[in-house]
C-alpha atoms as a PDB file:
ATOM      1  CA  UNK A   1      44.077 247.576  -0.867  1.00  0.00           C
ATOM      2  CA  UNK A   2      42.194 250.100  -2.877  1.00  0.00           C
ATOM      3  CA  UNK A   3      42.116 252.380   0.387  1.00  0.00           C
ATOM      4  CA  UNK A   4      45.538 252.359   0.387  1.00  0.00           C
ATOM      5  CA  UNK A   5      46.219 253.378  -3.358  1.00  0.00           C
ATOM      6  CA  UNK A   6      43.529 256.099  -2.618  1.00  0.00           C
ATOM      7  CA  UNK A   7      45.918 257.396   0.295  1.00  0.00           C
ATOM      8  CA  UNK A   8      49.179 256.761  -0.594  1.00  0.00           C
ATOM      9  CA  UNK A   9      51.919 256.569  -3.180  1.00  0.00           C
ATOM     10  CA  UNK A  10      53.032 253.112  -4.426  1.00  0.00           C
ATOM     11  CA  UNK A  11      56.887 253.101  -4.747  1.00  0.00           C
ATOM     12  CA  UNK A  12      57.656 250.196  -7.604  1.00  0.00           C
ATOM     13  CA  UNK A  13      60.825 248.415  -8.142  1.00  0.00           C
ATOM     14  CA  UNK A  14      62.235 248.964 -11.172  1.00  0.00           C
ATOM     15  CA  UNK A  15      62.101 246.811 -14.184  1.00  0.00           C
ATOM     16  CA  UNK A  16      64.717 244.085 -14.516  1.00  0.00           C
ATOM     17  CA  UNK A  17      66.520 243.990 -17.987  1.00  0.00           C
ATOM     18  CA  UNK A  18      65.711 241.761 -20.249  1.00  0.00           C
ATOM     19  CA  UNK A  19      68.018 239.443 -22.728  1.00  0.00           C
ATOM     20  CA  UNK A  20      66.858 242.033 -25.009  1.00  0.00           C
ATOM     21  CA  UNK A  21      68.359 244.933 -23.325  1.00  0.00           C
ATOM     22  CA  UNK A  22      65.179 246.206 -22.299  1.00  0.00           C
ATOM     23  CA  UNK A  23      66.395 247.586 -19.136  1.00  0.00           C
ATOM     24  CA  UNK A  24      65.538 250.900 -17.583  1.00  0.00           C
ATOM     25  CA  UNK A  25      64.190 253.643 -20.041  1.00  0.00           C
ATOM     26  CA  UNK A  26      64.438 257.227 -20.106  1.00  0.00           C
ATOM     27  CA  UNK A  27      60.458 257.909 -18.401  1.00  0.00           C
ATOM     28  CA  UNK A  28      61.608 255.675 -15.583  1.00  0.00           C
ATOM     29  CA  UNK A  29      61.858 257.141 -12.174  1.00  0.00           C
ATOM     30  CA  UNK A  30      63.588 254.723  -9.635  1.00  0.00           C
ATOM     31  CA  UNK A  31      63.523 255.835  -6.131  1.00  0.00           C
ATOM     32  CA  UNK A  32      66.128 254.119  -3.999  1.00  0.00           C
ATOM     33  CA  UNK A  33      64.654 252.977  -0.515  1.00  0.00           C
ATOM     34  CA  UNK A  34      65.246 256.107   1.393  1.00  0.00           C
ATOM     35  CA  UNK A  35      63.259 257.871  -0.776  1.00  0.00           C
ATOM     36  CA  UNK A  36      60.280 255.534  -0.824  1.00  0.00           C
ATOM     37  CA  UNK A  37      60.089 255.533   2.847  1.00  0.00           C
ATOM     38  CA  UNK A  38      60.262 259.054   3.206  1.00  0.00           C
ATOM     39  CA  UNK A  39      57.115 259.323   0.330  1.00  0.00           C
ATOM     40  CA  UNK A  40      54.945 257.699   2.515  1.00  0.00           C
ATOM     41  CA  UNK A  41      53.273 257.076   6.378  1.00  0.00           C
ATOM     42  CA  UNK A  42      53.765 253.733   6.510  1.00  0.00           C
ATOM     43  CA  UNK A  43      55.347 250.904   4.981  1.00  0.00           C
ATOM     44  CA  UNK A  44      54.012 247.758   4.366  1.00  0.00           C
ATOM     45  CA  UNK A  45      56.179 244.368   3.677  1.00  0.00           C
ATOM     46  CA  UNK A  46      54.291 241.141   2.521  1.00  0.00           C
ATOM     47  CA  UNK A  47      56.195 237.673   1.494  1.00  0.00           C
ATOM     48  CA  UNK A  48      59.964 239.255   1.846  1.00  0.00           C
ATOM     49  CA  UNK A  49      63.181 236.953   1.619  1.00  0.00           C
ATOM     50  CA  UNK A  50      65.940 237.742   3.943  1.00  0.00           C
ATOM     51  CA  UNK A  51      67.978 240.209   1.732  1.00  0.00           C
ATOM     52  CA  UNK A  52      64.711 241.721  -0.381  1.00  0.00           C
ATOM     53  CA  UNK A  53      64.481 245.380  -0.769  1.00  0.00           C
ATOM     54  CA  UNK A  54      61.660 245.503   0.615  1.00  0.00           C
ATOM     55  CA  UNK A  55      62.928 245.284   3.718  1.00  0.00           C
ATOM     56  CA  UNK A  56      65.280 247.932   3.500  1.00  0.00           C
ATOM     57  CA  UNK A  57      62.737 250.377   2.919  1.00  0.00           C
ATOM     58  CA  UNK A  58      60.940 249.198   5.790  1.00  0.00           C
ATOM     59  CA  UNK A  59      63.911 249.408   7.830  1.00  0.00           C
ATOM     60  CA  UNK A  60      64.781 252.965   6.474  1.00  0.00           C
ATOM     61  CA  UNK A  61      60.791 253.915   7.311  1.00  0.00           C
ATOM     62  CA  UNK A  62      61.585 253.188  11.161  1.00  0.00           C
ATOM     63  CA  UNK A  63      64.903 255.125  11.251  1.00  0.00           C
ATOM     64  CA  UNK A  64      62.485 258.319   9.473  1.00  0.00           C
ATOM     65  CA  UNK A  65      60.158 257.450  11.968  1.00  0.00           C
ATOM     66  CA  UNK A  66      57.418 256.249  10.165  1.00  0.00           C
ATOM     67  CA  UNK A  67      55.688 253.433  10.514  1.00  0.00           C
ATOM     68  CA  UNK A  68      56.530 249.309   9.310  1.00  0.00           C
ATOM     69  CA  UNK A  69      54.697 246.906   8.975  1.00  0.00           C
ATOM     70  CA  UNK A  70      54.369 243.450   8.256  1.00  0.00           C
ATOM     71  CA  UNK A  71      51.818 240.557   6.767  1.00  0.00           C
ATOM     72  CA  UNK A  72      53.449 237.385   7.747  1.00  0.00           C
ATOM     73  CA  UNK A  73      53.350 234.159   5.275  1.00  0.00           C
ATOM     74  CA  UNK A  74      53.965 230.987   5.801  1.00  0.00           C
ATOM     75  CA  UNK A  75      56.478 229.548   8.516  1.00  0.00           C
ATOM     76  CA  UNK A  76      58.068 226.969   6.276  1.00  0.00           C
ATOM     77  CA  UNK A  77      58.443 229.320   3.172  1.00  0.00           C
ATOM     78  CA  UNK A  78      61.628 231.167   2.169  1.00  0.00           C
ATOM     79  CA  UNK A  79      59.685 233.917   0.586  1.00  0.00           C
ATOM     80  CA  UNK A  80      58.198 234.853   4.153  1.00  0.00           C
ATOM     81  CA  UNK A  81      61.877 234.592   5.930  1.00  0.00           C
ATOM     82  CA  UNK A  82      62.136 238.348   6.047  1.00  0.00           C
ATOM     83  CA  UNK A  83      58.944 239.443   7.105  1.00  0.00           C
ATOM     84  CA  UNK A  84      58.796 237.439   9.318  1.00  0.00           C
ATOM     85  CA  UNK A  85      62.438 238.692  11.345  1.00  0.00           C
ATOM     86  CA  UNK A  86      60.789 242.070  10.663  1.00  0.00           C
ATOM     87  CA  UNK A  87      58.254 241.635  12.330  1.00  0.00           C
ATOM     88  CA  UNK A  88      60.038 240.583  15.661  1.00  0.00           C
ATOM     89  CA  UNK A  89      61.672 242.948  15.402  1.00  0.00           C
ATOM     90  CA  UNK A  90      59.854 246.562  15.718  1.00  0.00           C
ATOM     91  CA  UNK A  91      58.012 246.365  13.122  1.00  0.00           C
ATOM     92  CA  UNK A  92      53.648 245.817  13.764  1.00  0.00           C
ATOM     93  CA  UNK A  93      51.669 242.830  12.140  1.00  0.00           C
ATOM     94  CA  UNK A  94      48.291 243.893   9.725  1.00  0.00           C
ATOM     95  CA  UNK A  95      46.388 241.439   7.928  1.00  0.00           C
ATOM     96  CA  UNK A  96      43.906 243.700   6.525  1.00  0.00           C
ATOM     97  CA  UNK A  97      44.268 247.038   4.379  1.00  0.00           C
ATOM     98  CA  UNK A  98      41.502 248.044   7.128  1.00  0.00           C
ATOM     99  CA  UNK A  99      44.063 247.717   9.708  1.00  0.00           C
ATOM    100  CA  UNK A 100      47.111 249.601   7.919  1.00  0.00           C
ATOM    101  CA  UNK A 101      44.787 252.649   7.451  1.00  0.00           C
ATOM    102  CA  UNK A 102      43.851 252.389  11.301  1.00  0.00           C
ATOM    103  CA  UNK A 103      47.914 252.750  11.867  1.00  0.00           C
ATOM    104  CA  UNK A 104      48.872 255.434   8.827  1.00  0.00           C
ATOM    105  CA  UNK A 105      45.194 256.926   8.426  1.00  0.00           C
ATOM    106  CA  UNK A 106      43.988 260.133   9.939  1.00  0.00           C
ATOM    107  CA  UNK A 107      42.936 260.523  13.442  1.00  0.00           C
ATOM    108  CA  UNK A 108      39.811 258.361  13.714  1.00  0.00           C
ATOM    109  CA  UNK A 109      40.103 256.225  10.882  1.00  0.00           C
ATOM    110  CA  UNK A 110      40.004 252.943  12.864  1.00  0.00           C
ATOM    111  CA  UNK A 111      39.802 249.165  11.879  1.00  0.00           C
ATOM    112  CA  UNK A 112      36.042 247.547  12.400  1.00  0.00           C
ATOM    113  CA  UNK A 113      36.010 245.514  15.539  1.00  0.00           C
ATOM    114  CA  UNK A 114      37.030 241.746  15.058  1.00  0.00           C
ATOM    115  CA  UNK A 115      34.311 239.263  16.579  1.00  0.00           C
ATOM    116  CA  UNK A 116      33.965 235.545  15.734  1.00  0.00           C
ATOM    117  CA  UNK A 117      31.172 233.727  14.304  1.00  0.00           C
ATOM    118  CA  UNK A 118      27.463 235.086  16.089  1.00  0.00           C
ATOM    119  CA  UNK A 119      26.128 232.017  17.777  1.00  0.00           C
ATOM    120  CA  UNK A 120      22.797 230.706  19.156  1.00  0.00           C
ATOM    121  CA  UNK A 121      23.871 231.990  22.897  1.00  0.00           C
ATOM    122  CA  UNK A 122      24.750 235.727  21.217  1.00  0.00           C
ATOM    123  CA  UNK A 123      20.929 236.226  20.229  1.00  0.00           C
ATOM    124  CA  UNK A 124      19.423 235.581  23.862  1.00  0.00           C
ATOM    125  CA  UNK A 125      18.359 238.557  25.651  1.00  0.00           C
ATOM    126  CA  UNK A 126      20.132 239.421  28.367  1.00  0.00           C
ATOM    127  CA  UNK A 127      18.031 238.141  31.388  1.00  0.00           C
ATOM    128  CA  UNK A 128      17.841 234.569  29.136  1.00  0.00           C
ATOM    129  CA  UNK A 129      21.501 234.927  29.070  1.00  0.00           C
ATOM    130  CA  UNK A 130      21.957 235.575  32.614  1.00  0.00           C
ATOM    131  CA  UNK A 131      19.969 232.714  33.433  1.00  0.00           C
ATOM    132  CA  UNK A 132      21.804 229.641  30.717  1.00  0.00           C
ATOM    133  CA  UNK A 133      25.364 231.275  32.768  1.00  0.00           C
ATOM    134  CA  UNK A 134      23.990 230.562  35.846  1.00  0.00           C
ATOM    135  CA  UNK A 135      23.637 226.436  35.062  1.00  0.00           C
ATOM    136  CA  UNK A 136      26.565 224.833  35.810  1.00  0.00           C
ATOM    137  CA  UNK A 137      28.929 222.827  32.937  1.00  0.00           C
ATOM    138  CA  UNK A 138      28.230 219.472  34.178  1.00  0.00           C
ATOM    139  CA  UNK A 139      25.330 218.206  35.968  1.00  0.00           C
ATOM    140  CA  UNK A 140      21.700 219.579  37.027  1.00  0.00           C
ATOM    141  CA  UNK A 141      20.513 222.388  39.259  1.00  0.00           C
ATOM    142  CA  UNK A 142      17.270 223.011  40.593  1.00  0.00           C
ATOM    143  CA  UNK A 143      14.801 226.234  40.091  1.00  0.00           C
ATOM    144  CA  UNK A 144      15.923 228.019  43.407  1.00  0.00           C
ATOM    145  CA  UNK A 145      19.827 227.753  42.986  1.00  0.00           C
ATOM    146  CA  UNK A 146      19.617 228.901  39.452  1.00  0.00           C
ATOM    147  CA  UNK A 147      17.958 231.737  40.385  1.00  0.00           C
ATOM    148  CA  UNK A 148      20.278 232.523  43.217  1.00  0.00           C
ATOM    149  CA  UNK A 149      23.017 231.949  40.807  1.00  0.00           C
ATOM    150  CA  UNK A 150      21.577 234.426  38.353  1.00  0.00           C
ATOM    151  CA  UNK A 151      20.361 236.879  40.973  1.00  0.00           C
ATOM    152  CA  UNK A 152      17.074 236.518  40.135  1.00  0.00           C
ATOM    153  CA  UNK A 153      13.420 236.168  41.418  1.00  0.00           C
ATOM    154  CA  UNK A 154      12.557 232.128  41.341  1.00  0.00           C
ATOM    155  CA  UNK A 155       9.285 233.229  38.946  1.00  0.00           C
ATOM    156  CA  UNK A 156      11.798 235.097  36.290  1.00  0.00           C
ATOM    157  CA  UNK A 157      14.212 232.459  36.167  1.00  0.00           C
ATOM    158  CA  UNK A 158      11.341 229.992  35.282  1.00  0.00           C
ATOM    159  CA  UNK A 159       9.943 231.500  32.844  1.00  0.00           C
ATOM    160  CA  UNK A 160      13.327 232.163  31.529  1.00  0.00           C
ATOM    161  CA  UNK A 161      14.207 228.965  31.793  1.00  0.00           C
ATOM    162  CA  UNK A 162      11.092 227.128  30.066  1.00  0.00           C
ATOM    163  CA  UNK A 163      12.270 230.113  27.125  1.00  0.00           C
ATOM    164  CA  UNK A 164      15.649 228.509  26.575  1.00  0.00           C
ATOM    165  CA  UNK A 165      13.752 224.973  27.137  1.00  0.00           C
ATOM    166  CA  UNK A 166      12.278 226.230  23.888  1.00  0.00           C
ATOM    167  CA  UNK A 167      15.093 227.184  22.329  1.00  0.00           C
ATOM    168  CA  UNK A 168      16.610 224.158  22.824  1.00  0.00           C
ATOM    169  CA  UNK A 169      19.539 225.832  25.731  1.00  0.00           C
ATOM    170  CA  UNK A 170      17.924 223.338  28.128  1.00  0.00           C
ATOM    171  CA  UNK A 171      16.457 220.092  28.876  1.00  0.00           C
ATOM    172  CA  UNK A 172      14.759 219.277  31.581  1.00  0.00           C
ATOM    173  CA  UNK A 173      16.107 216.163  33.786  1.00  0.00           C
ATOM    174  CA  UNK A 174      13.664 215.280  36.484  1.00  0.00           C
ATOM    175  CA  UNK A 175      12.891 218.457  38.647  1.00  0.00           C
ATOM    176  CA  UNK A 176      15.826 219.876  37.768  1.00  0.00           C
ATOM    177  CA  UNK A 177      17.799 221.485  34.646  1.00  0.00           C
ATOM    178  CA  UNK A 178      20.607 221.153  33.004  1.00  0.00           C
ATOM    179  CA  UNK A 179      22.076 222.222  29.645  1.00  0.00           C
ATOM    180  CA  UNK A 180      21.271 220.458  26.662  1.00  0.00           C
ATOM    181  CA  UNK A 181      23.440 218.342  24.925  1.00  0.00           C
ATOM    182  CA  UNK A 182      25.652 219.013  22.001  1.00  0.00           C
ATOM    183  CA  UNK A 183      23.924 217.274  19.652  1.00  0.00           C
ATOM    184  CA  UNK A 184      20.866 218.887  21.127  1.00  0.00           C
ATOM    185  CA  UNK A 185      21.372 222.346  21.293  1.00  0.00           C
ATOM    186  CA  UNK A 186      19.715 224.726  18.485  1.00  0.00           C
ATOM    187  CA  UNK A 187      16.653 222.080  18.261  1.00  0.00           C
ATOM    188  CA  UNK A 188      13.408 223.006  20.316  1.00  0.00           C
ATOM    189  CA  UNK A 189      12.403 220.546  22.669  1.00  0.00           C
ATOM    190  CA  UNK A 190       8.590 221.154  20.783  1.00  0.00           C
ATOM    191  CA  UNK A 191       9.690 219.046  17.794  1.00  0.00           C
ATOM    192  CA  UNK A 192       9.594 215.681  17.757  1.00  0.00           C
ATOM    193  CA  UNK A 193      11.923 213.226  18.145  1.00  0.00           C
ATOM    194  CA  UNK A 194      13.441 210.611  21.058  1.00  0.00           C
END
């Protein structure tokens, strides 16, 4: 969010008076919703009831065609009621302050790529790779159709296969191969065990 305080103005509701009469004082500038949407690029709603001002500044950023959009919350709360029917609406979804620069930034300014978790597979090298694809799901294959399968030479996929044998990809069943087990997979068939 500190990206986007760099990069943009902050519109803030005004202060609600107090028993006291606190109220609004004299240094207070309140900008009605127009005005905040016209201030800045984008417009960015999170945890909005139905009839929150929020959204009307978000609505009046689409009609000045600038750009709304929307962090949802959760489905049962009332707090996220109004997000959420903003955001089916025409409004885009962001989870990230990365992402809302990516759609008000400047030309270039795009969110890093999104990947899941790296995994044991996502380290091989590519011919390894080629080679665990080629075994089927269920069941065992022999030397030759693996390396068919892979479209490689039967000496390169043997090698390649006694490397993920290693690795713990593989286990051998017989004359054939087949890939390892769950429970398996990640320990090298050089350790011990049953």
């Amino acid at each position: 969010m500190a990206t986007i305080h760099r990069r943009a103005t902050t519109p803030r509701e005004p202060p609600q008076p107090t028993q006291r009469g606190g109220g609004l004082q004299r240094h207070t500038t309140v900008h009605e919703p127009p005005e905040n949407a016209a201030l800045t690029r984008g417009t960015v709603v999170v945890e909005a009831q139905y009839r929150s001002g929020s959204l009307v500044t978000a609505r009046w950023a689409q009609r000045l065609g600038r750009c709304a959009m929307g962090v949802p919350g959760p489905v049962t709360s009332a707090l996220s009621a109004g997000v959420h029917e903003l955001l089916r609406g025409e409004a885009l979804l962001v989870s990230d302050a990365d992402e809302v620069v990516e759609l008000v930034g400047s030309i270039g300014d795009l969110a890093p790529s999104r990947q899941g978790p790296v995994v044991g597979r996502d380290l091989l090298e590519a011919a390894a790779a080629q080679v665990l694809e080629a075994l089927p799901a269920r069941g065992t294959s022999d030397t030759r159709a693996v390396a068919r399968d892979a479209g490689m030479s039967h000496d390169e996929t043997l090698t390649r296969l006694y490397e993920l044998l290693s690795l713990g990809f593989v286990q051998r069943a017989g004359e054939r191969w087949e890939l390892a087990r769950p429970e398996q997979q990640g320990k090298s068939s050089r350790r011990g065990g049953s």
